[in-house]
N, C-alpha and C. Protein backbone atom coordinates (compact mmCIF):
# COMPACT_ATOMS: atom_id res chain seq x y z
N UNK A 1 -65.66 -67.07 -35.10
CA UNK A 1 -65.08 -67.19 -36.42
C UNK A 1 -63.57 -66.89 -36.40
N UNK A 2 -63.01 -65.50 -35.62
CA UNK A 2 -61.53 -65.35 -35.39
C UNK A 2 -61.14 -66.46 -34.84
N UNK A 3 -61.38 -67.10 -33.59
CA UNK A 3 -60.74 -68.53 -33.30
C UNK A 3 -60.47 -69.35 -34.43
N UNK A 4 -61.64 -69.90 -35.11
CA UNK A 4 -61.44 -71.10 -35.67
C UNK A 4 -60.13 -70.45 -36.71
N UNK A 5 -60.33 -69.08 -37.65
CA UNK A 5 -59.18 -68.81 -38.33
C UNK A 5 -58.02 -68.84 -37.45
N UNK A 6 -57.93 -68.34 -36.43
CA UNK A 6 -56.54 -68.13 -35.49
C UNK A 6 -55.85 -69.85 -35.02
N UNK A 7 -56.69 -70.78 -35.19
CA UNK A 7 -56.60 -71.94 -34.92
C UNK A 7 -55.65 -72.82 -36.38
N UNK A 8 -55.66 -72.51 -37.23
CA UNK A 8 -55.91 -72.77 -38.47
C UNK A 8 -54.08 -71.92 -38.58
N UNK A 9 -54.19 -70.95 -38.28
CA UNK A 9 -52.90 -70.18 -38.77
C UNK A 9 -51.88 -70.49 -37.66
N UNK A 10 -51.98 -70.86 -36.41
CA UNK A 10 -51.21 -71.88 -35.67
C UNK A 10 -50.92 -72.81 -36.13
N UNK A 11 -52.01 -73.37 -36.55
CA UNK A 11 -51.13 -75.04 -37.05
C UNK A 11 -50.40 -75.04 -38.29
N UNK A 12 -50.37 -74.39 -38.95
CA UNK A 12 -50.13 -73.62 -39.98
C UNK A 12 -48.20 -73.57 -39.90
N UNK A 13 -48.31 -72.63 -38.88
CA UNK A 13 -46.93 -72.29 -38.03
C UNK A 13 -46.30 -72.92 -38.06
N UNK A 14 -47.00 -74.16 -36.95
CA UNK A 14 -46.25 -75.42 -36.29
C UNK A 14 -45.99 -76.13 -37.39
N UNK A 15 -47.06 -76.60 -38.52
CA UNK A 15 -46.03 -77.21 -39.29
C UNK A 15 -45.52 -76.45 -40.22
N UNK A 16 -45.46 -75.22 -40.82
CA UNK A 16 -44.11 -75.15 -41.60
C UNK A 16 -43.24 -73.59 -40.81
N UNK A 17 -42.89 -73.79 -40.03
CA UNK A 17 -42.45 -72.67 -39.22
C UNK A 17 -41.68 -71.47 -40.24
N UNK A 18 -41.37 -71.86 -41.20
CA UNK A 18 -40.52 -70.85 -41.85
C UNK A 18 -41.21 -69.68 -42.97
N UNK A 19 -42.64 -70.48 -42.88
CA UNK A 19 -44.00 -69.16 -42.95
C UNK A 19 -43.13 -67.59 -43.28
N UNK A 20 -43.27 -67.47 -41.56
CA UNK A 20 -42.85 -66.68 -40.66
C UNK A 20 -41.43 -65.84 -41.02
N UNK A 21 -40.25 -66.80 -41.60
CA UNK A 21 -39.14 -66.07 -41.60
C UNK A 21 -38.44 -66.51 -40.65
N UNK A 22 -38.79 -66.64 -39.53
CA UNK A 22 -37.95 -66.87 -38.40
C UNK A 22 -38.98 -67.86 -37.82
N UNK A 23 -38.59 -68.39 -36.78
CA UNK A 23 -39.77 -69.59 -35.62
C UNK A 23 -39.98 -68.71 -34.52
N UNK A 24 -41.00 -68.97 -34.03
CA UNK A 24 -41.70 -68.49 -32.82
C UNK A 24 -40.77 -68.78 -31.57
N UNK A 25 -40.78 -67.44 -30.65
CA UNK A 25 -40.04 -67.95 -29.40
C UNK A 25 -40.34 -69.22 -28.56
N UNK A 26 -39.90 -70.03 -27.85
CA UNK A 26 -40.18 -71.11 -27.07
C UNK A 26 -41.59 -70.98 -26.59
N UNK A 27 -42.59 -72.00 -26.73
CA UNK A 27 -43.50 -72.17 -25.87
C UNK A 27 -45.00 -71.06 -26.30
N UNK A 28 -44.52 -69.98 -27.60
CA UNK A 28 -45.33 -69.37 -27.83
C UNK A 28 -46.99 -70.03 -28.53
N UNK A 29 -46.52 -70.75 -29.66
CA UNK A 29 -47.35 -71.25 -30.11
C UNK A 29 -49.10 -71.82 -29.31
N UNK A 30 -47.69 -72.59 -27.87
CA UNK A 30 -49.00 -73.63 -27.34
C UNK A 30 -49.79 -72.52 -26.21
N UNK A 31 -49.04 -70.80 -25.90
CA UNK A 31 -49.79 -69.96 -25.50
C UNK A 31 -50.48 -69.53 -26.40
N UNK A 32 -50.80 -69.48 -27.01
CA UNK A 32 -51.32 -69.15 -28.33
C UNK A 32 -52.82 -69.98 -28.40
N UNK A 33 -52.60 -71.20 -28.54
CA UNK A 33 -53.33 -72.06 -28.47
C UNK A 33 -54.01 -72.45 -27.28
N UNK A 34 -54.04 -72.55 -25.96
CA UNK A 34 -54.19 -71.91 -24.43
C UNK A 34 -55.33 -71.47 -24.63
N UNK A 35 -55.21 -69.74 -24.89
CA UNK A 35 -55.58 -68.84 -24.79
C UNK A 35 -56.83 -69.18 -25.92
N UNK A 36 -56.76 -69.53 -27.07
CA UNK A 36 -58.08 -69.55 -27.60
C UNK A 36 -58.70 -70.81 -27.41
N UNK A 37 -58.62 -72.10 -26.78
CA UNK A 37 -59.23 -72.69 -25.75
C UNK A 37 -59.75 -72.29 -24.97
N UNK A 38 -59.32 -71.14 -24.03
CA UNK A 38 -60.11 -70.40 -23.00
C UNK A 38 -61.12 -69.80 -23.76
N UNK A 39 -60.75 -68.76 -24.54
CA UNK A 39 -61.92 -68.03 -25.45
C UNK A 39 -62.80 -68.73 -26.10
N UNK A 40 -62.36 -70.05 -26.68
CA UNK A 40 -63.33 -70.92 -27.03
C UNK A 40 -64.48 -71.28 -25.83
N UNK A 41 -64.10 -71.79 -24.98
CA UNK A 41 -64.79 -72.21 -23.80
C UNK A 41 -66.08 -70.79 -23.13
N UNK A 42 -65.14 -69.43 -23.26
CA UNK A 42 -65.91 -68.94 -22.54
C UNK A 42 -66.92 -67.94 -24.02
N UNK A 43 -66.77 -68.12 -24.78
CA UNK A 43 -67.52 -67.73 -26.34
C UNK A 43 -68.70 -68.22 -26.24
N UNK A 44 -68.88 -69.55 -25.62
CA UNK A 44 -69.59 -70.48 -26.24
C UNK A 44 -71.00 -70.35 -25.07
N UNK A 45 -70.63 -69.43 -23.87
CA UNK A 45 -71.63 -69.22 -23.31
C UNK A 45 -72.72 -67.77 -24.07
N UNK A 46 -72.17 -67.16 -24.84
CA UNK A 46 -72.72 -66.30 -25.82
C UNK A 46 -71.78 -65.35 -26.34
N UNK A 47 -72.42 -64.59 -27.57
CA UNK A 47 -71.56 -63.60 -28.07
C UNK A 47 -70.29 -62.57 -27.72
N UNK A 48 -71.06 -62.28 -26.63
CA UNK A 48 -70.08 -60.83 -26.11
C UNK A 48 -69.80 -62.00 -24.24
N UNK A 49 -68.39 -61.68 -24.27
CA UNK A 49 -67.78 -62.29 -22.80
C UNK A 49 -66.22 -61.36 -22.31
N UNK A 50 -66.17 -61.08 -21.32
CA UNK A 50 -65.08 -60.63 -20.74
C UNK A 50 -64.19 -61.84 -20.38
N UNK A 51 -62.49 -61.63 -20.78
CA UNK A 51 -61.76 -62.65 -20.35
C UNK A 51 -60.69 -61.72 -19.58
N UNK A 52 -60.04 -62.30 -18.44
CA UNK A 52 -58.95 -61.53 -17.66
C UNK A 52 -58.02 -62.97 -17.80
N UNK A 53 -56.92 -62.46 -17.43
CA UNK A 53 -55.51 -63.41 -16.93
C UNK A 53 -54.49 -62.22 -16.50
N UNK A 54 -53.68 -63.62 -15.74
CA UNK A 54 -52.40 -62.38 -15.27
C UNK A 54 -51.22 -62.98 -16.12
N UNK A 55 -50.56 -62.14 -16.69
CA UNK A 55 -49.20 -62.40 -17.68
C UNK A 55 -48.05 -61.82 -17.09
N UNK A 56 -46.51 -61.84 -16.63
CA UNK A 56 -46.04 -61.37 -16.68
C UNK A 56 -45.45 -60.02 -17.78
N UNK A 57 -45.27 -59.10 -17.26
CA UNK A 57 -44.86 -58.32 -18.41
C UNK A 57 -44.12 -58.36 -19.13
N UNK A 58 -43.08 -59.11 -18.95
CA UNK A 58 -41.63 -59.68 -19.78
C UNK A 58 -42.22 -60.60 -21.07
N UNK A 59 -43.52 -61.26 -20.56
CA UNK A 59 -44.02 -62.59 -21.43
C UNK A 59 -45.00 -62.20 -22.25
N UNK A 60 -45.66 -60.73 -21.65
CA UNK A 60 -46.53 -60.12 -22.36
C UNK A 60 -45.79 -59.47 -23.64
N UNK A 61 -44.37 -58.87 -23.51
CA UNK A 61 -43.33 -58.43 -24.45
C UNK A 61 -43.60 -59.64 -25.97
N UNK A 62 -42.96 -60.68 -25.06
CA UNK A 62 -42.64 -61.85 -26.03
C UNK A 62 -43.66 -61.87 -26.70
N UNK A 63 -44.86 -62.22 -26.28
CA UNK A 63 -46.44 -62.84 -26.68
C UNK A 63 -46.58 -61.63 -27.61
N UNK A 64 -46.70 -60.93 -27.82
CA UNK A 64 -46.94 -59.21 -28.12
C UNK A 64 -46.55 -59.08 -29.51
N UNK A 65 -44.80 -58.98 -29.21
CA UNK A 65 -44.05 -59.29 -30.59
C UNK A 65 -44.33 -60.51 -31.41
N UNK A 66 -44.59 -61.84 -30.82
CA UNK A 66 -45.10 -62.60 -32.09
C UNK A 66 -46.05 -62.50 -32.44
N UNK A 67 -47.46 -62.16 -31.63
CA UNK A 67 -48.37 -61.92 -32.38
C UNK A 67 -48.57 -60.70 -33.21
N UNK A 68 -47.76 -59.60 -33.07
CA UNK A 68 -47.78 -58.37 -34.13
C UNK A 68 -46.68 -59.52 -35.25
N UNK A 69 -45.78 -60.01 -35.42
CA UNK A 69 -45.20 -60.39 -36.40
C UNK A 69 -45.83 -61.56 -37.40
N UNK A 70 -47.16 -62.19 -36.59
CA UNK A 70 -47.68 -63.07 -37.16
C UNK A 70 -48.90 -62.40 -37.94
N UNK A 71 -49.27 -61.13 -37.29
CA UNK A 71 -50.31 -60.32 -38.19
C UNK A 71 -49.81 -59.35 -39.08
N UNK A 72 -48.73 -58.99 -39.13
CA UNK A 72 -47.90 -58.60 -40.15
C UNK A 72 -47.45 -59.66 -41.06
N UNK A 73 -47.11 -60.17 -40.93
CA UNK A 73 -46.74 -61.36 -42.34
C UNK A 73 -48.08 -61.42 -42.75
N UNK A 74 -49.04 -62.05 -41.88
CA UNK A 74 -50.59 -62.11 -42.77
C UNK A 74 -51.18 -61.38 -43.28
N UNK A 75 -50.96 -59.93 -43.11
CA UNK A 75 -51.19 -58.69 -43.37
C UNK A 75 -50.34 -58.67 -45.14
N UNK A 76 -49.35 -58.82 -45.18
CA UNK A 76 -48.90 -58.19 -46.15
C UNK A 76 -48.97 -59.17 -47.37
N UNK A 77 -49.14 -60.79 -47.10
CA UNK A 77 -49.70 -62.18 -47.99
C UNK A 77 -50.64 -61.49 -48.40
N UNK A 78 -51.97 -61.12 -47.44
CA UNK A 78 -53.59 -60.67 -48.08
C UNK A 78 -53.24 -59.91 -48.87
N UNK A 79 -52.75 -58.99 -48.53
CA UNK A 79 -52.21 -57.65 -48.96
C UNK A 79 -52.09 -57.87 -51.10
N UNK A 80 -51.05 -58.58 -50.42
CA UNK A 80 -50.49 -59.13 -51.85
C UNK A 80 -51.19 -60.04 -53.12
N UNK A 81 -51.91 -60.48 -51.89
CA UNK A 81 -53.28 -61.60 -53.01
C UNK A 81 -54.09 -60.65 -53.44
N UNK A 82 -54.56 -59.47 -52.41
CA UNK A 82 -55.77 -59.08 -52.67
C UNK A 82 -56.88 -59.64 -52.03
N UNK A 83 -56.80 -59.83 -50.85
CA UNK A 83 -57.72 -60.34 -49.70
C UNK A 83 -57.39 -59.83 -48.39
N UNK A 84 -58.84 -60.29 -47.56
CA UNK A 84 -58.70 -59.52 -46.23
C UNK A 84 -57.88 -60.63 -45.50
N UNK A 85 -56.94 -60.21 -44.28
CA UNK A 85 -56.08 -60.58 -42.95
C UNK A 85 -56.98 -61.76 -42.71
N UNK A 86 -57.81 -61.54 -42.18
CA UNK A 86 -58.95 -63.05 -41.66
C UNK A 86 -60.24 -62.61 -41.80
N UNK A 87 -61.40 -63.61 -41.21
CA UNK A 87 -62.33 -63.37 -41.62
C UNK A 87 -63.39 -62.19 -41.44
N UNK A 88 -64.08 -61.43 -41.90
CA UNK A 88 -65.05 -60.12 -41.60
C UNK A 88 -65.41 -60.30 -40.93
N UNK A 89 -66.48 -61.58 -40.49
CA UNK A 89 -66.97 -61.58 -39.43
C UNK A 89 -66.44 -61.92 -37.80
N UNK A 90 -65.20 -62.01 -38.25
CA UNK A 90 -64.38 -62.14 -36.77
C UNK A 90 -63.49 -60.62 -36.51
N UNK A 91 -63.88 -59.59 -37.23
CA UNK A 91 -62.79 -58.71 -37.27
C UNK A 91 -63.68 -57.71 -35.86
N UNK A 92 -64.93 -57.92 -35.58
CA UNK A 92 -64.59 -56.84 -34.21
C UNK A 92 -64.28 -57.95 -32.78
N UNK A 93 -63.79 -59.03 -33.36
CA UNK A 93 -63.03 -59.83 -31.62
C UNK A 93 -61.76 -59.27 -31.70
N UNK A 94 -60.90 -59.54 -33.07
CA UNK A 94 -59.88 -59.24 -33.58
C UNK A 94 -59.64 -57.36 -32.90
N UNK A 95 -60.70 -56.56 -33.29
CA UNK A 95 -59.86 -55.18 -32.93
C UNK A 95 -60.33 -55.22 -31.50
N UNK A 96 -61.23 -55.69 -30.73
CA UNK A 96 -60.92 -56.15 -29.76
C UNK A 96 -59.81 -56.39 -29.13
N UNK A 97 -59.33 -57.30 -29.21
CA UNK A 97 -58.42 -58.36 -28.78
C UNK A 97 -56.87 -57.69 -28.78
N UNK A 98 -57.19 -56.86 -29.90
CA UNK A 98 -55.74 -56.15 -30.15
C UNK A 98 -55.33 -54.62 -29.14
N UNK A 99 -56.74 -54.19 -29.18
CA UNK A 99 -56.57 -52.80 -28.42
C UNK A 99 -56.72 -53.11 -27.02
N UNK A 100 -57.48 -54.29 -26.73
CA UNK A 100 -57.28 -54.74 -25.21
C UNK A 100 -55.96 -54.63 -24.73
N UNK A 101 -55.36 -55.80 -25.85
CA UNK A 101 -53.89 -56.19 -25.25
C UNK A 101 -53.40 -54.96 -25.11
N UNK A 102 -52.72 -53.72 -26.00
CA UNK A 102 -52.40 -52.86 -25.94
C UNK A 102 -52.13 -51.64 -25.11
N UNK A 103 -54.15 -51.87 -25.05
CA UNK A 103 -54.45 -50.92 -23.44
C UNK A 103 -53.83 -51.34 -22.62
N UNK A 104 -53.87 -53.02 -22.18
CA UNK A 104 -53.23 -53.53 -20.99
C UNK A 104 -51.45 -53.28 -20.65
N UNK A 105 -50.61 -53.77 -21.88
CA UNK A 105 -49.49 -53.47 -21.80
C UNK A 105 -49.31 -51.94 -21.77
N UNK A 106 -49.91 -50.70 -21.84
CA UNK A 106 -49.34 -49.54 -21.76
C UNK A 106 -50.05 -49.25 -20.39
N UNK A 107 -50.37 -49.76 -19.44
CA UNK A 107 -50.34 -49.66 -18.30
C UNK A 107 -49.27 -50.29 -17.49
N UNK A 108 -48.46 -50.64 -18.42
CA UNK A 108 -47.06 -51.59 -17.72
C UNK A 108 -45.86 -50.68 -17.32
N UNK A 109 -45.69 -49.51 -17.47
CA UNK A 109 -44.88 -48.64 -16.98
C UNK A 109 -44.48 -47.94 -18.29
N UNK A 110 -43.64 -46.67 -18.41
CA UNK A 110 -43.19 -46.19 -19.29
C UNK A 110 -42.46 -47.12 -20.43
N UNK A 111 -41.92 -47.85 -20.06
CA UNK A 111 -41.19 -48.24 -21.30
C UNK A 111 -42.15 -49.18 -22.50
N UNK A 112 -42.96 -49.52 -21.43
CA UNK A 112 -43.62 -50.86 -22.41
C UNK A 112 -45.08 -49.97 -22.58
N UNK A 113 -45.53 -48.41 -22.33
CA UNK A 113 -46.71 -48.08 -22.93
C UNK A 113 -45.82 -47.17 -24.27
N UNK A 114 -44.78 -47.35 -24.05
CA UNK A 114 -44.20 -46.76 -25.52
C UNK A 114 -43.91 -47.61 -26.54
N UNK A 115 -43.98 -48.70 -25.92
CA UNK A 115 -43.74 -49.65 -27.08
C UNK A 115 -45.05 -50.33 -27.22
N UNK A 116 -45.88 -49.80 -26.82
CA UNK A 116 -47.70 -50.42 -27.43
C UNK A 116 -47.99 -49.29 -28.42
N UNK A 117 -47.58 -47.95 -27.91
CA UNK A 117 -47.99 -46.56 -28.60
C UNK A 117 -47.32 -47.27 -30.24
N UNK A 118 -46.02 -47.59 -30.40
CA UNK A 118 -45.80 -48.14 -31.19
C UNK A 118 -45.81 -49.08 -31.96
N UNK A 119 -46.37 -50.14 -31.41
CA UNK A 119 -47.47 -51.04 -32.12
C UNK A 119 -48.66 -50.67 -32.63
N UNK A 120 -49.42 -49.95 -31.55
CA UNK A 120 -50.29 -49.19 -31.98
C UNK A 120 -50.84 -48.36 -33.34
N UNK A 121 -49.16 -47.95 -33.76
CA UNK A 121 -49.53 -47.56 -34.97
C UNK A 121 -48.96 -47.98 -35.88
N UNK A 122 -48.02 -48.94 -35.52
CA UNK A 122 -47.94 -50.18 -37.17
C UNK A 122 -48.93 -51.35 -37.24
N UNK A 123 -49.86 -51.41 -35.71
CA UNK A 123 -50.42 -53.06 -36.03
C UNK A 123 -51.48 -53.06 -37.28
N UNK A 124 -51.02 -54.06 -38.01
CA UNK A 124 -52.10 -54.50 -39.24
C UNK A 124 -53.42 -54.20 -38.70
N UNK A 125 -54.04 -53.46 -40.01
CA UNK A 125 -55.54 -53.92 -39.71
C UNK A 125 -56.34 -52.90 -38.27
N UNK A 126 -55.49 -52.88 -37.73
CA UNK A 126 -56.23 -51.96 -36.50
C UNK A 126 -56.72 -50.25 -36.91
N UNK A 127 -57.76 -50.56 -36.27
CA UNK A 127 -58.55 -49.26 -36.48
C UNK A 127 -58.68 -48.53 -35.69
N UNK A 128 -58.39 -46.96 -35.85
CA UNK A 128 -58.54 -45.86 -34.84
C UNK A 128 -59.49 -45.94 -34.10
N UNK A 129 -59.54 -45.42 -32.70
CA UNK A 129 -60.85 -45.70 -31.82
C UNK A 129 -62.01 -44.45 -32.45
């Protein structure tokens, strides 16, 4: 269910980029889109699936910041309507997906587990362990 919404708020992007405030760094979008192709693909063998990749850490930065800036803008629209970020029933891939990344980048050396610690506690929607 998070895919198909996460699918939906990409294209979303792509066509009116100024959503956002600003446009997505180069090339983010179609990682974006990548990545839940893969998850699509490997979902579909059942519910619960482990996914790995290797990212550079520089790209993990980039990828990182737009997707906290794309769940912050969506965050604060719901917010404002009076509705949830995306759908309920996609919200434990979603805190998933978020504390994964997180965990992963604060194994990236000091500088970049301080800057997850700090995502950590502005990202929309995320829930204490």
């Amino acid at each position: 269910m998070w895919i198909a919404y996460a699918r939906t708020v990409i294209g979303q992007l792509l066509a009116h980029p100024d959503q956002l405030g600003a446009s997505l760094p180069t090339g983010v979008a179609e990682t974006f889109e990548s990545y839940l192709d893969q998850w699509d693909d490997v979902a579909a063998g059942g519910p619960d699936f482990l996914w790995v990749t290797e990212v550079e850490a520089e790209r993990v930065e980039i990828l990182g910041k737009a997707f906290f800036t794309i769940a912050d803008r969506l965050a604060r629209a719901a917010e404002a309507r009076g509705y949830p970020i995306s759908p309920p029933e996609g919200e434990p891939f979603y805190q998933a997906l978020v504390k994964g990344f997180l965990d992963a980048l604060a194994q990236e050396g000091r500088s970049r587990l301080e800057f997850s610690e700090q995502l950590r506690d502005e990202w929309p929607g995320l829930k204490p362990e």
